[in-house]
Protein backbone atom coordinates (compact mmCIF):
# COMPACT_ATOMS: atom_id res chain seq x y z
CA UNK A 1 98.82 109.20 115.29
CA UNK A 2 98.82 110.08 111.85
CA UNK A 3 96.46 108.12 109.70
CA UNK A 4 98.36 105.86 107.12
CA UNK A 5 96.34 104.31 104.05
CA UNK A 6 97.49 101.76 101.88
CA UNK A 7 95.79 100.15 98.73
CA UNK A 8 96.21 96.32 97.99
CA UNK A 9 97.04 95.21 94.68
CA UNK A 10 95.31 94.34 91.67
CA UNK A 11 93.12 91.06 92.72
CA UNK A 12 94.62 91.75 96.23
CA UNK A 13 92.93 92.50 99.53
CA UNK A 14 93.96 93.79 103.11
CA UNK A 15 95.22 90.09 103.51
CA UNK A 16 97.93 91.35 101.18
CA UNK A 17 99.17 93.85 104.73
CA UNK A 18 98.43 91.30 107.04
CA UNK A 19 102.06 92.13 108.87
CA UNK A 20 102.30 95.62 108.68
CA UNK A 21 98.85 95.71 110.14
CA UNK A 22 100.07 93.91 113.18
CA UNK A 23 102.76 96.24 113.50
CA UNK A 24 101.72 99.34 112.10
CA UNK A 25 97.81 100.24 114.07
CA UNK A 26 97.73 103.46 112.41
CA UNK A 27 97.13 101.39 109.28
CA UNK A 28 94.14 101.77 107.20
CA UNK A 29 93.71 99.37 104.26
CA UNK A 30 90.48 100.49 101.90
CA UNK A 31 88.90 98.07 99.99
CA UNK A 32 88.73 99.21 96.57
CA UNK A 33 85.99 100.80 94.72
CA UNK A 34 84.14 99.13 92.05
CA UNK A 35 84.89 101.60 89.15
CA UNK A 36 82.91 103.47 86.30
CA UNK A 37 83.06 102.81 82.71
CA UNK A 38 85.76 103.90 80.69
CA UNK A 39 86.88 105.52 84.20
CA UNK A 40 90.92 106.48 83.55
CA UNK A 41 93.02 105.52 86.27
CA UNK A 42 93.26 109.33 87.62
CA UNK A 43 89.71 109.69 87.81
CA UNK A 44 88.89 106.35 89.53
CA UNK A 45 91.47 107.15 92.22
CA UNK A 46 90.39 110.89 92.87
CA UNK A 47 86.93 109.36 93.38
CA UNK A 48 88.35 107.05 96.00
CA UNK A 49 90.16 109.30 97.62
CA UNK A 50 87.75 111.79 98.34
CA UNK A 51 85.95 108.71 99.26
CA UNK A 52 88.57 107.88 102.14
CA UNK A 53 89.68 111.52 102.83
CA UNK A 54 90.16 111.02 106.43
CA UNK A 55 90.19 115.12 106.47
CA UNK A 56 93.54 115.63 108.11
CA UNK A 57 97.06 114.71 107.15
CA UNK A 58 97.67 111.03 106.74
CA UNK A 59 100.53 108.98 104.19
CA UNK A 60 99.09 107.26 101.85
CA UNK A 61 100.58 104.20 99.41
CA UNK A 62 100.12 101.20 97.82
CA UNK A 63 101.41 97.87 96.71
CA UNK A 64 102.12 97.02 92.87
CA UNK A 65 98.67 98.59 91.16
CA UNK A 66 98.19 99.81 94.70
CA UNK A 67 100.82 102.11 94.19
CA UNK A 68 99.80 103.14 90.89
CA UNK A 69 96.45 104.39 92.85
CA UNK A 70 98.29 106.24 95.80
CA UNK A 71 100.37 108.29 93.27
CA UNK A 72 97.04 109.06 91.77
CA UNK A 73 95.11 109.54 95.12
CA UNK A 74 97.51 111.81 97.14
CA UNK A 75 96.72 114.63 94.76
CA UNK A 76 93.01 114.85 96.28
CA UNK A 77 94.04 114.42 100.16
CA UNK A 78 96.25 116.02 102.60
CA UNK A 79 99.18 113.66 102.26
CA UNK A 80 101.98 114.25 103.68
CA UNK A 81 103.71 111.59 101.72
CA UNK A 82 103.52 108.45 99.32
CA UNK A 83 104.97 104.95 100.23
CA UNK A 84 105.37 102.74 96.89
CA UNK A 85 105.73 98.85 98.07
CA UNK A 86 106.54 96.75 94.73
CA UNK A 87 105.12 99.29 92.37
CA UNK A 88 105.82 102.40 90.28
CA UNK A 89 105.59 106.14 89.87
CA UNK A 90 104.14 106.30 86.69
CA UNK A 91 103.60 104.22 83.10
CA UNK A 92 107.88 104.87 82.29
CA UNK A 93 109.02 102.47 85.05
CA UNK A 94 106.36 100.04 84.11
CA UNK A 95 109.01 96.91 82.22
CA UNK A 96 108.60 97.09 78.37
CA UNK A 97 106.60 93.62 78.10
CA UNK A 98 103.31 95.60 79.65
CA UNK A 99 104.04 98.86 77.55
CA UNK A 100 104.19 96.46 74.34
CA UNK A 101 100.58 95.20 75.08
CA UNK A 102 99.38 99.03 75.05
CA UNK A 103 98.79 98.24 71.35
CA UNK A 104 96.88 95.29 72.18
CA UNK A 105 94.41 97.14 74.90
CA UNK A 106 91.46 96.61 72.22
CA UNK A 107 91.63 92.78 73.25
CA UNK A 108 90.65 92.43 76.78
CA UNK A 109 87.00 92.41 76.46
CA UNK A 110 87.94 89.07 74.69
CA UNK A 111 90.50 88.02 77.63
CA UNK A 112 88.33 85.58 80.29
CA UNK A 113 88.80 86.94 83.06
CA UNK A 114 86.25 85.39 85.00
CA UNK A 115 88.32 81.97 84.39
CA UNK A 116 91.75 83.36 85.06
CA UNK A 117 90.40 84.22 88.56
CA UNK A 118 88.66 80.65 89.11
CA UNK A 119 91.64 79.56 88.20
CA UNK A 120 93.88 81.23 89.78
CA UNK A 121 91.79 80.12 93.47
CA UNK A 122 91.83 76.20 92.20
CA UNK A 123 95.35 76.64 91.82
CA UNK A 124 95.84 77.61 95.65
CA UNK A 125 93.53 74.97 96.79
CA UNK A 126 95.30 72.73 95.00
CA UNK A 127 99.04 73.53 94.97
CA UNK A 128 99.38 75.36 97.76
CA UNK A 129 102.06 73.12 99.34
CA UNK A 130 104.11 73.18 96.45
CA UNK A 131 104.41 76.96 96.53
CA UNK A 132 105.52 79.80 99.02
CA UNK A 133 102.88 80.76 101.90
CA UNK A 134 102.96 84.23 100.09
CA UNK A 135 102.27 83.19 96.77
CA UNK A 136 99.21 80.59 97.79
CA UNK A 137 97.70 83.59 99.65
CA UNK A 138 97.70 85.67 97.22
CA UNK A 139 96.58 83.44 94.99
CA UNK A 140 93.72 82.87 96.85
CA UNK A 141 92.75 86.75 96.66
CA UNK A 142 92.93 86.47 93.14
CA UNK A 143 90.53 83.80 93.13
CA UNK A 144 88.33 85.99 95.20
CA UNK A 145 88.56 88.75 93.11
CA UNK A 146 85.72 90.30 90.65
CA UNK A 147 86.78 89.46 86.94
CA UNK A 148 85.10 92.76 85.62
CA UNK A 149 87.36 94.81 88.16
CA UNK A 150 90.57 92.44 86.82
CA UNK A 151 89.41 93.54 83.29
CA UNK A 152 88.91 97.19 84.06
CA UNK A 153 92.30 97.64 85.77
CA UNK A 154 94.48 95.78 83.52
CA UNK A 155 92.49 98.49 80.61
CA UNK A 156 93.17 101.38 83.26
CA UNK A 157 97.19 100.30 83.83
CA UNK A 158 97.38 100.08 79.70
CA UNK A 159 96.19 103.54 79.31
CA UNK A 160 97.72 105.12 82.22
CA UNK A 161 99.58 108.41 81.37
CA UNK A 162 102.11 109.96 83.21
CA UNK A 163 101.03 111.91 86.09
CA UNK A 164 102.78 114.97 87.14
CA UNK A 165 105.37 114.93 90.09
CA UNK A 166 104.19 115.44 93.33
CA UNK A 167 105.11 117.59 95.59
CA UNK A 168 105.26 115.55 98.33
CA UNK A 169 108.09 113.00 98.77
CA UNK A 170 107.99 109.29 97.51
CA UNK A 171 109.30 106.63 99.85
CA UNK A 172 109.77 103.17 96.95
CA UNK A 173 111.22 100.22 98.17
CA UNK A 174 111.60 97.39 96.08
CA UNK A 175 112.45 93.72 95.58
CA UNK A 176 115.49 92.71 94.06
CA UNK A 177 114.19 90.39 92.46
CA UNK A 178 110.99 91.34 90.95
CA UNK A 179 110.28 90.15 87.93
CA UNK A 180 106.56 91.44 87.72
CA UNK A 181 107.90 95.14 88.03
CA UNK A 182 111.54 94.82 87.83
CA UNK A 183 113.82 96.89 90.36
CA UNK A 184 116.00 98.54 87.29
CA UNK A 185 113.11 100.47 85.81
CA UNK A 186 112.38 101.88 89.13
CA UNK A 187 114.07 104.91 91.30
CA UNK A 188 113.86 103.09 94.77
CA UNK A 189 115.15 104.38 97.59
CA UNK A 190 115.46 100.73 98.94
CA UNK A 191 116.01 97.35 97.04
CA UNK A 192 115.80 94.46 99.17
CA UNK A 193 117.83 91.26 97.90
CA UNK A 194 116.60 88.29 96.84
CA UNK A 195 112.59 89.96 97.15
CA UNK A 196 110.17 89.45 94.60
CA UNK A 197 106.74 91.02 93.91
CA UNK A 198 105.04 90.11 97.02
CA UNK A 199 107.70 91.88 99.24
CA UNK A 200 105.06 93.07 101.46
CA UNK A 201 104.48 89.56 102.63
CA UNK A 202 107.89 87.54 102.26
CA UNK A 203 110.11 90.42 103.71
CA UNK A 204 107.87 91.64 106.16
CA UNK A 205 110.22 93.27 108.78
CA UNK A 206 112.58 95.31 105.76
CA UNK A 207 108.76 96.90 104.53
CA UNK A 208 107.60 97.44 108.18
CA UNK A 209 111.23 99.25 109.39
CA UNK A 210 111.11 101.31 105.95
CA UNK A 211 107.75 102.46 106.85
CA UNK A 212 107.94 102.95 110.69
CA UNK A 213 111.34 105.25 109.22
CA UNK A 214 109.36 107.29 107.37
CA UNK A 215 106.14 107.80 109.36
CA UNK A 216 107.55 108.78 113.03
């Protein structure tokens, strides 16, 4: 069975594919790398995936800044093609809010980080009933998360330049309703209604039949 390798988010973990784990055993989920400094986006994700080369063909994607890593990554590896859950193909589908703060990249050594993510794990603790299953758990993996990663990638997404097409297709599906990366700045091949950001978890089944489409 041909390997598949998917990266979690940024401030995610492999909780973020806890379904398509279930259904999907050829599923690898990494856990990412603690980059170098000043280390662009491409470089950190040729280093990791020379890291997880599983030295035959696989698939290889991502979820949200997950995705942004895969498109990177499956330059360096045999892959016979990229799955993009929630995310983007390069810095142009990114919504204009996040390419407006490119200007602004000079401020996040001054951003805390380190409370946004305490923060961020009170808030699950303490409001999880109040919000969606999905949202609470990821939450709770942003709470978990390092604060100097947080800080790297957010500097890493703001100076990401386009990369060059690949060669190999793209499989993007995307929720409709996304307002972190919103569907209309994207070339999806699937939209799912009424799906947010966290489509991987709240529309389980649509991500796990796109996939299973694609992989067999």
């Amino acid at each position: 069975m041909t390997p598949l390798i998917l990266f979690p988010g940024m401030g995610a973990d492999a909780r973020l594919f806890g379904p398509q784990r279930e259904a999907l055993p050829q599923l690898v989920v990494p856990t990412l790398i603690k980059p170098e400094r000043g280390e662009s986006l491409a470089a950190y994700a040729e280093r990791f995936a020379h890291q997880i080369d599983p030295g035959i063909e696989c698939f290889v994607g991502g979820a949200s800044f997950g995705g942004f890593v895969a498109i990177e990554a499956a330059r360096h590896i045999r892959a016979r093609a990229c799955f993009l859950i929630g995310s983007a193909r390069g810095p142009d589908e990114l919504p204009l809010r996040i390419q407006a703060l490119r200007r602004g990249r000079r401020l996040l050594p001054a951003i805390p980080f380190g409370l946004a993510r305490a923060f961020a794990g009170l808030a699950a603790g303490a409001s999880g009933w109040a919000m969606s299953p999905a949202s609470a758990q990821v939450l709770r993996q942003a709470g978990d998360a390092d604060a100097e990663f947080l800080r790297w990638a957010c500097g890493a997404v703001l100076t990401w330049t386009a990369p060059a097409a690949l060669t190999i297709p793209v499989h993007q599906i995307h929720g409709g309703s996304d307002r972190v990366l919103p569907a209309s700045r994207t070339r999806a091949d699937v939209v799912v209604p009424g799906a947010g950001h966290l489509i991987s978890l709240t529309h389980a089944a649509e991500v796990n039949r796109f996939i299973k489409d694609r992989v067999s």
